[in-house]
C-alpha atoms as a PDB file:
ATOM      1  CA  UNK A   1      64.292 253.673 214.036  1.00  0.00           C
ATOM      2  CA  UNK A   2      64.093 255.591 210.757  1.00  0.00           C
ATOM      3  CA  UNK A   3      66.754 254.308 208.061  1.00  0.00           C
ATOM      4  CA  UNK A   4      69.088 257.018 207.197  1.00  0.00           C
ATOM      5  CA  UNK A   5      66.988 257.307 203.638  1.00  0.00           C
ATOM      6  CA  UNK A   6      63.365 257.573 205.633  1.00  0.00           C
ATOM      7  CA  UNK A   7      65.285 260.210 207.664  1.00  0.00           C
ATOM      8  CA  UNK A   8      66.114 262.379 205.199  1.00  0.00           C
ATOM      9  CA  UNK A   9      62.889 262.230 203.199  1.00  0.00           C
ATOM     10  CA  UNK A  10      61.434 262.630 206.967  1.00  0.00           C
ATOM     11  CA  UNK A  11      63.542 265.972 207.054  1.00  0.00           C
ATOM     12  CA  UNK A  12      62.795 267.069 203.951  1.00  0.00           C
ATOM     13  CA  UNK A  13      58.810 266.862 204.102  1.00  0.00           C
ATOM     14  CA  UNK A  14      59.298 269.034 207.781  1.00  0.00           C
ATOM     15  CA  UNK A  15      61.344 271.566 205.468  1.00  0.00           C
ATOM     16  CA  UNK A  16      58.864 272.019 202.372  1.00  0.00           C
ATOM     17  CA  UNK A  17      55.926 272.431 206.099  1.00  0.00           C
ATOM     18  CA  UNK A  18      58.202 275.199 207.306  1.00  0.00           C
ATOM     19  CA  UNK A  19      58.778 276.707 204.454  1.00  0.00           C
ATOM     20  CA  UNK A  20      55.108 276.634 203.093  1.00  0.00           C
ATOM     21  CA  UNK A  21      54.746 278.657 206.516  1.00  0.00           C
ATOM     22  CA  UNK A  22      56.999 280.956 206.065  1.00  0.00           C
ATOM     23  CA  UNK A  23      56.257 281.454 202.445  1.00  0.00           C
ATOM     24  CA  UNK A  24      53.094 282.214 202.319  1.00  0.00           C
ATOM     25  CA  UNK A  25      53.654 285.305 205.244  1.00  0.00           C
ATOM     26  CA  UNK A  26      55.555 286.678 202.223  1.00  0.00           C
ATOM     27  CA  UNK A  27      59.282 285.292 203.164  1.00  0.00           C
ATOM     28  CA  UNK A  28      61.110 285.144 199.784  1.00  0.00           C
ATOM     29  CA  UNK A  29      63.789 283.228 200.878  1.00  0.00           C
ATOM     30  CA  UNK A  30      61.140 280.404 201.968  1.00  0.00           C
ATOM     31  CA  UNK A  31      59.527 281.391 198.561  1.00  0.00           C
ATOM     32  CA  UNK A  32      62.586 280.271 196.608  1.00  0.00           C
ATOM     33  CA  UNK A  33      63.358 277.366 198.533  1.00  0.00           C
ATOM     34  CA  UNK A  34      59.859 276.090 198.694  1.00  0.00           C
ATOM     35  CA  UNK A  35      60.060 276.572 194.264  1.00  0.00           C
ATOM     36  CA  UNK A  36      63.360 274.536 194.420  1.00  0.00           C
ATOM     37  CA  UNK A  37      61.654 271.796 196.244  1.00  0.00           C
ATOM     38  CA  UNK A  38      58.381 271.616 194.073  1.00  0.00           C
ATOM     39  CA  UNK A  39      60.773 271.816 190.794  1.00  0.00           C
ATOM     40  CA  UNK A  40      63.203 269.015 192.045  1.00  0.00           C
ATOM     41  CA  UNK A  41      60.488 266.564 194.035  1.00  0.00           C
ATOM     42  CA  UNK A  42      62.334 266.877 197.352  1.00  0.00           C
ATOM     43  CA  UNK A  43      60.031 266.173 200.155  1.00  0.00           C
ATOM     44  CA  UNK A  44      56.177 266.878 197.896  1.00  0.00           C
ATOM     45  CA  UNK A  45      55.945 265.633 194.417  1.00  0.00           C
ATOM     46  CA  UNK A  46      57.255 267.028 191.602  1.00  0.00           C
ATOM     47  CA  UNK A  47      54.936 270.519 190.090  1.00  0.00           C
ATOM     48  CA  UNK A  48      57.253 272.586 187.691  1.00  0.00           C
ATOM     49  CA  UNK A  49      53.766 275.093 187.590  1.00  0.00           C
ATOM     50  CA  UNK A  50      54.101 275.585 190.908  1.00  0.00           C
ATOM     51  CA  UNK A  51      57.809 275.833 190.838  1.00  0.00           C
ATOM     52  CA  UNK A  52      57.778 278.656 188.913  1.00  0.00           C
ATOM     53  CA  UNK A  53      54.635 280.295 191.152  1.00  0.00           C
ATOM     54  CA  UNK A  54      57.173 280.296 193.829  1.00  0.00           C
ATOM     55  CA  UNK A  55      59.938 281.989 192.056  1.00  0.00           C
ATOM     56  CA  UNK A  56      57.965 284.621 190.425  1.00  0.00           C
ATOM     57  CA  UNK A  57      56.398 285.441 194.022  1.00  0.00           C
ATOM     58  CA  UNK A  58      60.328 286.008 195.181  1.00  0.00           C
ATOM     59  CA  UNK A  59      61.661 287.448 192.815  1.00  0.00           C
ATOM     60  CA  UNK A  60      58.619 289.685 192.715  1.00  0.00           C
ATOM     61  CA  UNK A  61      60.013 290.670 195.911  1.00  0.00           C
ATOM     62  CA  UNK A  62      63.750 291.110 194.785  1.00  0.00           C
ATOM     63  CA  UNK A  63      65.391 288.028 195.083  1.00  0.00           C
ATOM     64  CA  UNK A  64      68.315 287.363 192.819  1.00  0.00           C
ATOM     65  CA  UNK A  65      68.607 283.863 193.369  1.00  0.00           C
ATOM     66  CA  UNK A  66      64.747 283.749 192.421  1.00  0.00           C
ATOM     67  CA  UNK A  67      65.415 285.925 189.480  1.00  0.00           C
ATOM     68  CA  UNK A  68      67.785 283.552 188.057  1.00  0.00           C
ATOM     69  CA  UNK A  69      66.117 280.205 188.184  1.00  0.00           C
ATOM     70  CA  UNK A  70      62.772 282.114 186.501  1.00  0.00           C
ATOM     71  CA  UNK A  71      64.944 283.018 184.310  1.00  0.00           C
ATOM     72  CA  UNK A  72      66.278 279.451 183.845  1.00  0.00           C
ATOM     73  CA  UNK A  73      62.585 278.788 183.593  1.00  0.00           C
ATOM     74  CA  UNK A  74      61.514 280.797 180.861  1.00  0.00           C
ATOM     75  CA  UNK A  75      64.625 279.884 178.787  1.00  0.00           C
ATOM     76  CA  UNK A  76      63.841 275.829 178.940  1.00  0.00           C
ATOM     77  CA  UNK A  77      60.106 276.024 179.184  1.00  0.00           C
ATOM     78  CA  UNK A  78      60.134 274.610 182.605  1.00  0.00           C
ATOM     79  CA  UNK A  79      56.691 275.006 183.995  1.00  0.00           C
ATOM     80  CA  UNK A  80      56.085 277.857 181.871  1.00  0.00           C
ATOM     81  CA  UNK A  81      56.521 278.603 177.838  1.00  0.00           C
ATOM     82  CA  UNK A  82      59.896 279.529 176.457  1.00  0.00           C
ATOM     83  CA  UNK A  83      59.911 283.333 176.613  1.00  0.00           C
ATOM     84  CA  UNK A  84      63.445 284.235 175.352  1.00  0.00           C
ATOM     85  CA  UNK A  85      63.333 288.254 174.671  1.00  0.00           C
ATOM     86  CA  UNK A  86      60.336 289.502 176.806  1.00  0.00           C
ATOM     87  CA  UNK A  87      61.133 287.129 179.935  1.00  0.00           C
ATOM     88  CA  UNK A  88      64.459 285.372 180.188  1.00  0.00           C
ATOM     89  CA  UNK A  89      66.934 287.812 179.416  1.00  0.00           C
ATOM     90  CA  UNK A  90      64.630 290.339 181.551  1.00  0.00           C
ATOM     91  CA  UNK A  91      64.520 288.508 184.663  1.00  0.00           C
ATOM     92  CA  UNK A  92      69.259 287.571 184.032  1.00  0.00           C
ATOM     93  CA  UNK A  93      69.112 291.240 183.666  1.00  0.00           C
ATOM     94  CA  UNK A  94      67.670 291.349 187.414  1.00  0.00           C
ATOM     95  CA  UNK A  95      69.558 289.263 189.086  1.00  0.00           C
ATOM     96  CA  UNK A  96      72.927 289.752 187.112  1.00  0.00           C
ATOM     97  CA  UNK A  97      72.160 294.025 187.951  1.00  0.00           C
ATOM     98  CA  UNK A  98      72.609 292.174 191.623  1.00  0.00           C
ATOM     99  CA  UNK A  99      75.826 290.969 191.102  1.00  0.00           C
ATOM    100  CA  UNK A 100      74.592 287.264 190.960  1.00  0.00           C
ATOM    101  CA  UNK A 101      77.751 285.590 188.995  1.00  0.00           C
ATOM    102  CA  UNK A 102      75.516 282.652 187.298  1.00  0.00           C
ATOM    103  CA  UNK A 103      73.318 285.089 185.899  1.00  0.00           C
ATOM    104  CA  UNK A 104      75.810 287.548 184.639  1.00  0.00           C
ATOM    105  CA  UNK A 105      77.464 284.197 182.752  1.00  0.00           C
ATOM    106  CA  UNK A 106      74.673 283.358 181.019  1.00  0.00           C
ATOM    107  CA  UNK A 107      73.335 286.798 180.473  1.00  0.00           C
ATOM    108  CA  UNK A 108      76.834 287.266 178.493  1.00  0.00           C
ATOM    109  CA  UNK A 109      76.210 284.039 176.406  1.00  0.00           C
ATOM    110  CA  UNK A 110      72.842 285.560 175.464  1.00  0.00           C
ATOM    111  CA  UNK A 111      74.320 288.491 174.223  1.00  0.00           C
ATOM    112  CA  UNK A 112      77.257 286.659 172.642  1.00  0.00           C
ATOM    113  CA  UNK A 113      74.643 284.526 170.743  1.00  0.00           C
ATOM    114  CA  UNK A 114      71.723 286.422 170.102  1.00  0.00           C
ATOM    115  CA  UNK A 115      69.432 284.570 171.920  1.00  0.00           C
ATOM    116  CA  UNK A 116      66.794 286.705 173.022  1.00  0.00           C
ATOM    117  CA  UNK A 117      68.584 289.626 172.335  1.00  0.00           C
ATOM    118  CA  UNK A 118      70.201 291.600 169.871  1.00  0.00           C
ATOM    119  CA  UNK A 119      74.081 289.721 169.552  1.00  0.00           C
ATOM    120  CA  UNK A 120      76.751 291.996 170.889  1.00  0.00           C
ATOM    121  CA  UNK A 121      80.057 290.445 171.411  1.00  0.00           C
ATOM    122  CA  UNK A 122      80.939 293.619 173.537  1.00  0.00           C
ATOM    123  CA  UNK A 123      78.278 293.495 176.164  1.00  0.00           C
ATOM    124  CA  UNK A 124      79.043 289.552 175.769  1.00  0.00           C
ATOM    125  CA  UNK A 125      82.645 290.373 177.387  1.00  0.00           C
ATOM    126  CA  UNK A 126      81.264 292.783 179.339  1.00  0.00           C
ATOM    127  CA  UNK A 127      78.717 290.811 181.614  1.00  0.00           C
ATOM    128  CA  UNK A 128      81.875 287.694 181.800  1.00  0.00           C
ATOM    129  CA  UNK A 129      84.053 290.058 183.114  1.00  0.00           C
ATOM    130  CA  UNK A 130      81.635 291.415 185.724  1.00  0.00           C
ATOM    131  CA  UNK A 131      81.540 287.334 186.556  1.00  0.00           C
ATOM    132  CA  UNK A 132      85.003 286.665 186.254  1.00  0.00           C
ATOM    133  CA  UNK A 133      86.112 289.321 188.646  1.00  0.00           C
ATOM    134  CA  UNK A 134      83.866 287.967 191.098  1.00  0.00           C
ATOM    135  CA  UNK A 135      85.977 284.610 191.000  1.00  0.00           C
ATOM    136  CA  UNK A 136      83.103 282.780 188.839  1.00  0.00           C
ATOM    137  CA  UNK A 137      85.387 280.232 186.622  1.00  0.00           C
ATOM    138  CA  UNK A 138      83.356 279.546 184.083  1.00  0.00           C
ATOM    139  CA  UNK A 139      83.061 283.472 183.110  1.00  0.00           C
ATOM    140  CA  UNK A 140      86.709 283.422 183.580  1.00  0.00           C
ATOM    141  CA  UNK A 141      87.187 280.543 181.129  1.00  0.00           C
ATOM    142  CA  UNK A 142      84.844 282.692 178.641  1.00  0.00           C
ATOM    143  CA  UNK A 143      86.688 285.601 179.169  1.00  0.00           C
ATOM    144  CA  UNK A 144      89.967 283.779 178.143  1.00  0.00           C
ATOM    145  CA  UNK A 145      88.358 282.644 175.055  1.00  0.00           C
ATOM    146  CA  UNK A 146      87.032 286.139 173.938  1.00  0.00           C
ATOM    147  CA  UNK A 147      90.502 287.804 174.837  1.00  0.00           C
ATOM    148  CA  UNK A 148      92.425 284.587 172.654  1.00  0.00           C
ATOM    149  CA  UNK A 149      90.453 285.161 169.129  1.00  0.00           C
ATOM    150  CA  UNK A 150      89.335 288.933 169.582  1.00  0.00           C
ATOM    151  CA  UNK A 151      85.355 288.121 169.981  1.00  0.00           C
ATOM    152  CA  UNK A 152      84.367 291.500 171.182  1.00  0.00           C
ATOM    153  CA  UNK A 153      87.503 292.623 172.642  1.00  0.00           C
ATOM    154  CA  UNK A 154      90.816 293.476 170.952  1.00  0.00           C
ATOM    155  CA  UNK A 155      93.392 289.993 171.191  1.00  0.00           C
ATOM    156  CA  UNK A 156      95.410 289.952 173.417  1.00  0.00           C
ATOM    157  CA  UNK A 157      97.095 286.067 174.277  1.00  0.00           C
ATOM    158  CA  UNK A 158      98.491 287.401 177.507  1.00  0.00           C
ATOM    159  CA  UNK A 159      95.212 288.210 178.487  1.00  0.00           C
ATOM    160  CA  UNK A 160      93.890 285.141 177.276  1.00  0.00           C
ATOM    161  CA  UNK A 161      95.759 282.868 179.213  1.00  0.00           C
ATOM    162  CA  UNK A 162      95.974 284.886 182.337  1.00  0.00           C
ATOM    163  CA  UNK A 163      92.427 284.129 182.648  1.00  0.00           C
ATOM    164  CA  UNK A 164      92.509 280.492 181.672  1.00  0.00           C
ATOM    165  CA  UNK A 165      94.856 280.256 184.456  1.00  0.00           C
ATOM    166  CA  UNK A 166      92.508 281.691 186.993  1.00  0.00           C
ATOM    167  CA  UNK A 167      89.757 279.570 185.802  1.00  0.00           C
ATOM    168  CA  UNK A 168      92.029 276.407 185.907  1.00  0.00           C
ATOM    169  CA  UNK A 169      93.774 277.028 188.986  1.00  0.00           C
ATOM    170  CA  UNK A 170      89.936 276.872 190.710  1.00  0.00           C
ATOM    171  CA  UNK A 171      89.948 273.677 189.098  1.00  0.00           C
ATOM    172  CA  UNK A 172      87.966 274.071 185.779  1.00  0.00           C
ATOM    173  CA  UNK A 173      88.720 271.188 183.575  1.00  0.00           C
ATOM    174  CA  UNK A 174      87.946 272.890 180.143  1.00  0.00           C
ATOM    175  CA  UNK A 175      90.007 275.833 181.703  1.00  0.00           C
ATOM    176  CA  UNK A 176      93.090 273.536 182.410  1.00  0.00           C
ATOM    177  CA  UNK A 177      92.940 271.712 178.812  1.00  0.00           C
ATOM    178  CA  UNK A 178      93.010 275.513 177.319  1.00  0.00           C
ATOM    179  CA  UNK A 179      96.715 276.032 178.987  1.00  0.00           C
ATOM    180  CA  UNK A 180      97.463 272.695 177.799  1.00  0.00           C
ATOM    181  CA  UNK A 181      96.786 273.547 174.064  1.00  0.00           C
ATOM    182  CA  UNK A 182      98.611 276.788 174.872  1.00  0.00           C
ATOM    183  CA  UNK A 183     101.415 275.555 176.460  1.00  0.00           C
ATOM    184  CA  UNK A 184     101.505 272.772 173.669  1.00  0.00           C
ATOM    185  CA  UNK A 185     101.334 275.315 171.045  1.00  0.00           C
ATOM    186  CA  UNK A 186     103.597 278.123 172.500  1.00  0.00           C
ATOM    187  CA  UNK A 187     100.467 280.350 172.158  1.00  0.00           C
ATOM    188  CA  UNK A 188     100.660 283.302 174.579  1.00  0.00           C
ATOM    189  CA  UNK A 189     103.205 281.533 176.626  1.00  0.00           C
ATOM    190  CA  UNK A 190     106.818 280.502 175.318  1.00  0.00           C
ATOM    191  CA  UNK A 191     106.123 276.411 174.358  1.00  0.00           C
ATOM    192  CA  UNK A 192     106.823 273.825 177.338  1.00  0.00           C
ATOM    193  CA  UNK A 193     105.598 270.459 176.795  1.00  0.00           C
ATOM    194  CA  UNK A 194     105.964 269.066 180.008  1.00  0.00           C
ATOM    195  CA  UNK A 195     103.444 272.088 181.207  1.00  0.00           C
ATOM    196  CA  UNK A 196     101.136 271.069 178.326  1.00  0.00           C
ATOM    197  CA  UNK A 197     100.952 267.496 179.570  1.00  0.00           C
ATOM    198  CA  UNK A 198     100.925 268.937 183.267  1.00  0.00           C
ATOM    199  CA  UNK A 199      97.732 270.752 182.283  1.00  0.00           C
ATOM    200  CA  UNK A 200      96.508 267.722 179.875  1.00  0.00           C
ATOM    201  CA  UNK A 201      96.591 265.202 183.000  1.00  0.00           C
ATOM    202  CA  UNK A 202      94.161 268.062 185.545  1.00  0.00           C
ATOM    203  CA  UNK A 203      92.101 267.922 182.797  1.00  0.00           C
ATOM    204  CA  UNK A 204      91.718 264.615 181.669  1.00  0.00           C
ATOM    205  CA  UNK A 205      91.233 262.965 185.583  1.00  0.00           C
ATOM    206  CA  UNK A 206      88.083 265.381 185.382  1.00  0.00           C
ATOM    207  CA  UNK A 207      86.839 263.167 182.458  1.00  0.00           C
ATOM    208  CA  UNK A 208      87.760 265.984 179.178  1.00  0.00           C
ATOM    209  CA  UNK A 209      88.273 263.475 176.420  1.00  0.00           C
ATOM    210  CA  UNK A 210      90.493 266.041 174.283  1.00  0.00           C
ATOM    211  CA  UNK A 211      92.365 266.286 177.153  1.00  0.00           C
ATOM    212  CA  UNK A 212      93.197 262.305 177.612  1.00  0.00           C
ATOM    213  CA  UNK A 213      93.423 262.152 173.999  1.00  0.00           C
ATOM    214  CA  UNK A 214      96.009 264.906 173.784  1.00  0.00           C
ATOM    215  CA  UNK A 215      98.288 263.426 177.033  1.00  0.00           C
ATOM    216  CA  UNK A 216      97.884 259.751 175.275  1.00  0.00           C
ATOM    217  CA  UNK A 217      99.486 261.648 172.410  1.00  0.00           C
ATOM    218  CA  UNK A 218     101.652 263.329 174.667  1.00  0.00           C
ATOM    219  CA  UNK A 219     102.900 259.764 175.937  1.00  0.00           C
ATOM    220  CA  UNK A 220     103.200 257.953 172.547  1.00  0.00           C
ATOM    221  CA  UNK A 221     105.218 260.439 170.962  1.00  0.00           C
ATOM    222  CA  UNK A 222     107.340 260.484 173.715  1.00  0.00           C
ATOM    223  CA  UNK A 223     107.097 264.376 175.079  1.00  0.00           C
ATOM    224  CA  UNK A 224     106.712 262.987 178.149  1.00  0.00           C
ATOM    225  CA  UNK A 225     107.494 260.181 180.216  1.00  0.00           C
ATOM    226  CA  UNK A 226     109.518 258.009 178.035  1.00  0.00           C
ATOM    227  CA  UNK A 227     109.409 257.608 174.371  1.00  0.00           C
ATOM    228  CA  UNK A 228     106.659 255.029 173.475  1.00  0.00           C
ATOM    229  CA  UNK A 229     105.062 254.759 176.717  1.00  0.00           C
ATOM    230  CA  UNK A 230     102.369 252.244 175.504  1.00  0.00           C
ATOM    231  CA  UNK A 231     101.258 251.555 178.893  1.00  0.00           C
ATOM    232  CA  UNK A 232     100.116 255.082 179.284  1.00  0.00           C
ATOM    233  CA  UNK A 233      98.970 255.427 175.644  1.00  0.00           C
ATOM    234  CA  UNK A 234      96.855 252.902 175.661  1.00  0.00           C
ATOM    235  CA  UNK A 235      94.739 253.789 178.863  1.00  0.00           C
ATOM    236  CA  UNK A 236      94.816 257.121 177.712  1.00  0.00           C
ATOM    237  CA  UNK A 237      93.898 256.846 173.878  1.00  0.00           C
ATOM    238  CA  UNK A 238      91.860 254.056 175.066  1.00  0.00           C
ATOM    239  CA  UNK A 239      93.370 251.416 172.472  1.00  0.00           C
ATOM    240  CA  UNK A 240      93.739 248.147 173.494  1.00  0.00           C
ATOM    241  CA  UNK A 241      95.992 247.438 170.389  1.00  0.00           C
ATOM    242  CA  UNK A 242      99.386 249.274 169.630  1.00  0.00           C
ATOM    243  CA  UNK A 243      98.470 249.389 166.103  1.00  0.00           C
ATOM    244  CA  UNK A 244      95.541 251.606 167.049  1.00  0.00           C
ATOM    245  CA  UNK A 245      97.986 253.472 168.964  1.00  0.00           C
ATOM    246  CA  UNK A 246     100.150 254.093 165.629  1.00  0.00           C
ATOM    247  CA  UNK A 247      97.274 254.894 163.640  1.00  0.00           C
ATOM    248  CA  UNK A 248      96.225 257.411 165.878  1.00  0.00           C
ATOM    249  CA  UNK A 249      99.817 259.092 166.125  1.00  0.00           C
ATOM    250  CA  UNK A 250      99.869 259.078 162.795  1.00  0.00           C
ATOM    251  CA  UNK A 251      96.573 260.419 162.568  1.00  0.00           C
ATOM    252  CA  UNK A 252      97.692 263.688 165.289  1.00  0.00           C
ATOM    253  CA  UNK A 253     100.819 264.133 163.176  1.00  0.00           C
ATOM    254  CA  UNK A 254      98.502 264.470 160.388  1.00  0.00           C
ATOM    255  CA  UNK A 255      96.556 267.231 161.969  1.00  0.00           C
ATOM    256  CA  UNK A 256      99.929 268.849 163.076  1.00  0.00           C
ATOM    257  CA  UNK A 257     100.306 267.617 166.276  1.00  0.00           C
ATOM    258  CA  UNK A 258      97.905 268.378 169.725  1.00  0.00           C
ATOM    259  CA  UNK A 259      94.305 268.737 168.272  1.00  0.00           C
ATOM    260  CA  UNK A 260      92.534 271.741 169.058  1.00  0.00           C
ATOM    261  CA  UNK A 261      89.376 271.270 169.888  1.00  0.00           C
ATOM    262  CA  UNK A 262      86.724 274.141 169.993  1.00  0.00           C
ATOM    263  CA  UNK A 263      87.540 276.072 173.177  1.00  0.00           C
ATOM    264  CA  UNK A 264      84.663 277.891 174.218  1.00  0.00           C
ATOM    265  CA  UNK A 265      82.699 276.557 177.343  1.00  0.00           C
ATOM    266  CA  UNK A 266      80.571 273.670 176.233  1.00  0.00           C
ATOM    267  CA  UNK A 267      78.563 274.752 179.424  1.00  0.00           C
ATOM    268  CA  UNK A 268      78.706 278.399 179.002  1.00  0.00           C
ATOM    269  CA  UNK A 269      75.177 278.382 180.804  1.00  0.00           C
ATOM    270  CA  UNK A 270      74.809 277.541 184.097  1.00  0.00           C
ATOM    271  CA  UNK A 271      70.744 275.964 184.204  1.00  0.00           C
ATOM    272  CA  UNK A 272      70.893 274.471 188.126  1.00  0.00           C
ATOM    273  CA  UNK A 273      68.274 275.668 190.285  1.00  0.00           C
ATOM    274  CA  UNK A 274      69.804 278.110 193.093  1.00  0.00           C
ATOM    275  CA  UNK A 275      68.536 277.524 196.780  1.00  0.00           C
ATOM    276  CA  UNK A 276      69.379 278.909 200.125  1.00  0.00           C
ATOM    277  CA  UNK A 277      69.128 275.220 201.427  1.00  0.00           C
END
């Protein structure tokens, strides 16, 4: 009997047979999926080349989900040369013109940083909205950001956190940490601590270390919980000595209170290969 292990790399060689079959009768879904095995080494060994001699044939053909990952492609040099202007941002123009949300994301970071294109901080909002109304969080959390310090739309802090709050109620950590500084700050909303720390906690079990930092604060300075809560400090500000714990109040009281980190998406770009699989 085939371990459960054998049994899936048994399953996975029969899919990369199939859909060799399929793809080479000119089936671009088969065409894509057959790329994403050859780029990720799932059932025949590893050939980025080849990879990307898969995608171009579907996307050749239309496919937005091949569109994107050449476009991925051409932006990291996998299996091909980096080919910012002439290739990347042409192929996210393709699939993003086909409503697919990753590609309209980082189609609007190219345009908000320049890369590949001229930068435009308008067409930048423009292709995160197009994302965000399609429920994609991480354009949402973008959009929030744009809308909170004017980049290529007029402020507007209601705005700003309305979309932070759709990106964080889908559960997107940098999102949630956002409304905490917000909340903590009385930015756009009227100031509630306990909502800041509310926000600080969704974040920081999703591993943001601004986040934990700011609810260790949160707890050693007494906002919430009761005053002094070492306990809580201490796993939170990872300390393991209440003088460290002082030093770093002292150090956040210094800085006015809640840092602020830098709030745009750290991971504006989405780079995983898209499959039908």
């Amino acid at each position: 009997m085939l371990s459960e292990w054998d049994w899936r790399g048994d399953k996975l060689a029969a899919s990369f047979l199939w859909y060799h079959e399929a793809a080479d009768q000119g089936n671009a879904h088969a065409q894509l999926n057959l790329g994403v095995l050859y780029e990720n080494g799932s059932g025949v060994e590893s050939d980025l080349e080849l990879a990307v001699a898969w995608y171009r044939k579907a996307a050749d053909q239309g496919n937005p989900n091949a569109e994107y990952n050449l476009a991925v492609c051409y932006e990291n040099g996998t299996g091909v040369e980096i080919n910012l202007e002439k290739a990347a941002v042409a192929w996210y123009h393709k699939a993003a013109d086909q409503e697919h949300t990753i590609a309209q994301l980082n189609l609007g970071a190219c345009y908000n940083d320049g890369s590949g294109v001229e930068k435009n901080l308008e067409m930048a909002v423009t292709w995160y909205r197009k994302a965000a109304d399609q429920g994609y969080a991480s354009a949402q959390l973008n959009l929030g950001f744009c809308y909170e310090n004017g980049s290529g739309v007029e402020k507007n802090l209601e705005q700003a956190i309305a979309w932070y709050l759709k990106a964080a109620e889908l559960r997107n950590a940098r999102a949630q940490f956002n409304l905490g500084v917000c909340y903590a700050n009385g930015r756009g909303v009227e100031k509630n601590l306990e909502l800041a720390a509310l926000w600080f906690q969704k974040a920081a079990v999703q591993g943001i270390s601004d986040a934990q930092n700011n609810l260790g604060w949160s707890y050693v300075s007494g906002q919430v919980g009761r005053a002094w809560d070492t306990d809580q400090a201490k796993i939170l500000l990872g300390c393991p000595e209440r003088e460290h714990i002082q030093f770093n109040l002292g150090y956040f009281f210094f800085l006015h209170g809640i840092s602020d980190t830098e709030r745009f998406s750290k991971s504006r770009r989405a780079h995983l290969p898209v499959s039908i699989i």
